[in-house]
Protein backbone atom coordinates (compact mmCIF):
# COMPACT_ATOMS: atom_id res chain seq x y z
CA UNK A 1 0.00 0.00 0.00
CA UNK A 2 1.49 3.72 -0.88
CA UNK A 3 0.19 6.40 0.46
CA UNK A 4 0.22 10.27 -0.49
CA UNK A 5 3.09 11.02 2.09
CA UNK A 6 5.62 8.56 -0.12
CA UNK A 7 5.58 10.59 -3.48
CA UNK A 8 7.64 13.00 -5.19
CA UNK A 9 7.62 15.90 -6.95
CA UNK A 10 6.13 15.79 -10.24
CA UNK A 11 4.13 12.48 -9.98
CA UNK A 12 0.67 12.16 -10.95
CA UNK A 13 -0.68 9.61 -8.87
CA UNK A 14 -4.88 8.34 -8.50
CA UNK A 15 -6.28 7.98 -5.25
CA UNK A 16 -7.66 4.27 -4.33
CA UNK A 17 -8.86 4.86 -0.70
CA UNK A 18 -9.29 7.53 2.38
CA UNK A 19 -8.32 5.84 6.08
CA UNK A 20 -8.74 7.16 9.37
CA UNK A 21 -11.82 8.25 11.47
CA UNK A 22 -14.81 9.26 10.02
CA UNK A 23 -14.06 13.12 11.43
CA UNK A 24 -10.46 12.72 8.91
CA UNK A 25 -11.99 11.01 6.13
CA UNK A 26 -14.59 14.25 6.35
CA UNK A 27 -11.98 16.67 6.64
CA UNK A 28 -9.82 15.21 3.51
CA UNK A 29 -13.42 14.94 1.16
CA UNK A 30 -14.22 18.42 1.92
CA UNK A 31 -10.60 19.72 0.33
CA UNK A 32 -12.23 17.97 -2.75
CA UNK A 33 -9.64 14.46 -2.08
CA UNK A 34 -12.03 11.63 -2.69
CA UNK A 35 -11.77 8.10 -4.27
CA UNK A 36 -10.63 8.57 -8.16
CA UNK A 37 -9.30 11.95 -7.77
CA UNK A 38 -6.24 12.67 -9.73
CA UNK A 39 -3.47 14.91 -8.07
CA UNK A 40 -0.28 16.29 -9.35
CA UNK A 41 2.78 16.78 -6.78
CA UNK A 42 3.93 20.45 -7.18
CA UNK A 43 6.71 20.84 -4.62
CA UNK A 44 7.40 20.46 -0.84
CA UNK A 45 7.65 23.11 2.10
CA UNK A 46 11.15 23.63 2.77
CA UNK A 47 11.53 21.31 5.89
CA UNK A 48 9.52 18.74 3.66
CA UNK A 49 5.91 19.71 5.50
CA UNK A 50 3.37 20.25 4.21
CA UNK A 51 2.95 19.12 0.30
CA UNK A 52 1.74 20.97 -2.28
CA UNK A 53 -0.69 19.65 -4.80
CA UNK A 54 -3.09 19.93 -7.91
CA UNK A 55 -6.35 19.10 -6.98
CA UNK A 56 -9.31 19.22 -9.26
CA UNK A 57 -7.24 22.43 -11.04
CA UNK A 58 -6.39 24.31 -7.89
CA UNK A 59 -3.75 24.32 -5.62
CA UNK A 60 -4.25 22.32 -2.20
CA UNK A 61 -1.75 22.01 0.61
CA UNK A 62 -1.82 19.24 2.56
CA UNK A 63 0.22 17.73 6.03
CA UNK A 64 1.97 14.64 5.58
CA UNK A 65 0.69 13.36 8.89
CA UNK A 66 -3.03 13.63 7.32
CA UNK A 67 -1.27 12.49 3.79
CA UNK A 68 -0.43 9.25 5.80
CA UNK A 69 -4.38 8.26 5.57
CA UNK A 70 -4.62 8.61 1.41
CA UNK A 71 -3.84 5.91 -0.27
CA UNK A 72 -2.87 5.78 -4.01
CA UNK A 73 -1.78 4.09 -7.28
C-alpha cells in the first residue's frame, strides 16, 4: 500500500482509498480528495511539510501526517 506522504515531486498519482476516522476522512473529502481523484505533486515546504498539490485544477496544501491516511496508485 502507498500512500500520499511517499511521493515525489512531479508524480501524478490516483487515489484508491481515504483511512482514518470518520471526522479525517470528512476533513480530507471536503478539500475535494475523494476516491478517483487525480493529483499532481507540485513541490514540498522547505523542511519537507506540508505538500503541495493539484487538486481538481487548484492548488491544495496538505500535512503529511493527514497524507499518511490517502492511499494511491
Amino acid at each position: 500500500m502507498k500512500t500520499l506522504d511517499q511521493v515525489s515531486i512531479g508524480d501524478i498519482v490516483k487515489v484508491v482509498k481515504i483511512h482514518g476516522t470518520s471526522l479525517i476522512k470528512r476533513r480530507i473529502m471536503d478539500m475535494g480528495i475523494t476516491k478517483n481523484t487525480t493529483i499532481e505533486i507540485i513541490k514540498f515546504a522547505p523542511l519537507g511539510d506540508p505538500i503541495e498539490m493539484k487538486v481538481r485544477g487548484y492548488g491544495l496544501s496538505i500535512r503529511k501526517n493527514d497524507a499518511k491516511n490517502i492511499e494511491i496508485a
